[in-house]
C-alpha atoms as a PDB file:
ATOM      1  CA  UNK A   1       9.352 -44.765 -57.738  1.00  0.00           C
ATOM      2  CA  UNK A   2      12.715 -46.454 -56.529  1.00  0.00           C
ATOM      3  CA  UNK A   3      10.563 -49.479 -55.001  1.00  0.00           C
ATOM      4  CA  UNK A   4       8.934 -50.185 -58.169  1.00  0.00           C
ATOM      5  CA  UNK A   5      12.121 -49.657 -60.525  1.00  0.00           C
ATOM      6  CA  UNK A   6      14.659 -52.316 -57.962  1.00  0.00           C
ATOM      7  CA  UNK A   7      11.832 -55.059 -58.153  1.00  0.00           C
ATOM      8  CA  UNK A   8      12.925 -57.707 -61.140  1.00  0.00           C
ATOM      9  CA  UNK A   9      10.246 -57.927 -64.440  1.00  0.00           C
ATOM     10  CA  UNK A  10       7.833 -60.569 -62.753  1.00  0.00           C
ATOM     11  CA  UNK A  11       7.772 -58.742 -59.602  1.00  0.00           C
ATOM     12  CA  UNK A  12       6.784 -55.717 -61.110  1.00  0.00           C
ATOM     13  CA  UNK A  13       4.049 -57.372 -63.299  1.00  0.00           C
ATOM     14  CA  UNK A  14       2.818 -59.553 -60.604  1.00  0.00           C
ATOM     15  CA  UNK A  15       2.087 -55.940 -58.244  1.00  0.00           C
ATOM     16  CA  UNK A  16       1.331 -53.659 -61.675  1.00  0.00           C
ATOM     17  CA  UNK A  17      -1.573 -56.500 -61.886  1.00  0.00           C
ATOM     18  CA  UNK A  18      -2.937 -56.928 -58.348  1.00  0.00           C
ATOM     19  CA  UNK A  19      -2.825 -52.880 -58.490  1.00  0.00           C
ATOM     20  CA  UNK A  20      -5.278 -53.426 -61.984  1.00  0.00           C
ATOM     21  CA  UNK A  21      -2.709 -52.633 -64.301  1.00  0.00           C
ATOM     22  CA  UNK A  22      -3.656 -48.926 -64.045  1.00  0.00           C
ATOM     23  CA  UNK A  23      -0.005 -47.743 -65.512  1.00  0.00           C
ATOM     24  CA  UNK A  24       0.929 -45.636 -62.214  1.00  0.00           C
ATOM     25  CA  UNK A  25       2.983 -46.534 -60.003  1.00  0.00           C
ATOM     26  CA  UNK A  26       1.329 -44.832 -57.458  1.00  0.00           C
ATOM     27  CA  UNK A  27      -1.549 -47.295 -57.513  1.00  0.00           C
ATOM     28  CA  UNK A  28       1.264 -50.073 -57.432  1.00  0.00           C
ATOM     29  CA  UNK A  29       2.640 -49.186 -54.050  1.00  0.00           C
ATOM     30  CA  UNK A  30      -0.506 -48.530 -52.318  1.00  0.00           C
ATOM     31  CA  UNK A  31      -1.095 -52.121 -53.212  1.00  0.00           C
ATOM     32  CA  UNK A  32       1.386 -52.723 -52.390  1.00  0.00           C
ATOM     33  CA  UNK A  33       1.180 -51.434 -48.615  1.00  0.00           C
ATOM     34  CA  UNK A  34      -2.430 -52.683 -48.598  1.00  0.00           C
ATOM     35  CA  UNK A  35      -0.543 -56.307 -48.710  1.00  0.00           C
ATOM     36  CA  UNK A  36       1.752 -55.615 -46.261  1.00  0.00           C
ATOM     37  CA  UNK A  37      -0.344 -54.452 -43.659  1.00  0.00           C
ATOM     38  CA  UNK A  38      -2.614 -57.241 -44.177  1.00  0.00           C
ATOM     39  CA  UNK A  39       0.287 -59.621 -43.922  1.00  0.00           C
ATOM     40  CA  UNK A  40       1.305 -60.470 -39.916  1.00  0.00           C
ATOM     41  CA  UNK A  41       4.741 -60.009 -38.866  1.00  0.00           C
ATOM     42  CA  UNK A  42       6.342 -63.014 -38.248  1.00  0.00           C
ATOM     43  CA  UNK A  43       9.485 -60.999 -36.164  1.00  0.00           C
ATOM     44  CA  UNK A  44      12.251 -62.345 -38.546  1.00  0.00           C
END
């Protein structure tokens, strides 16, 4: 996953752990997306 892979080693650890450290990256960006959506746009 090319989202995962360009985020720097503490990135990736902080999301592999809020995704449960399941090992897939799959898990990662649904967590990912989960966030995001949950997170307001503030239109910059």
């Amino acid at each position: 996953m090319a989202w995962l892979k360009a985020l720097n080693a503490a990135r990736r650890r902080y999301w592999m752990q809020r995704a449960g450290n399941t090992g897939c990256a799959a898990d990662t960006w649904a967590t990912y997306k989960h966030a995001a959506a949950a997170t307001p746009d503030d239109g910059a």
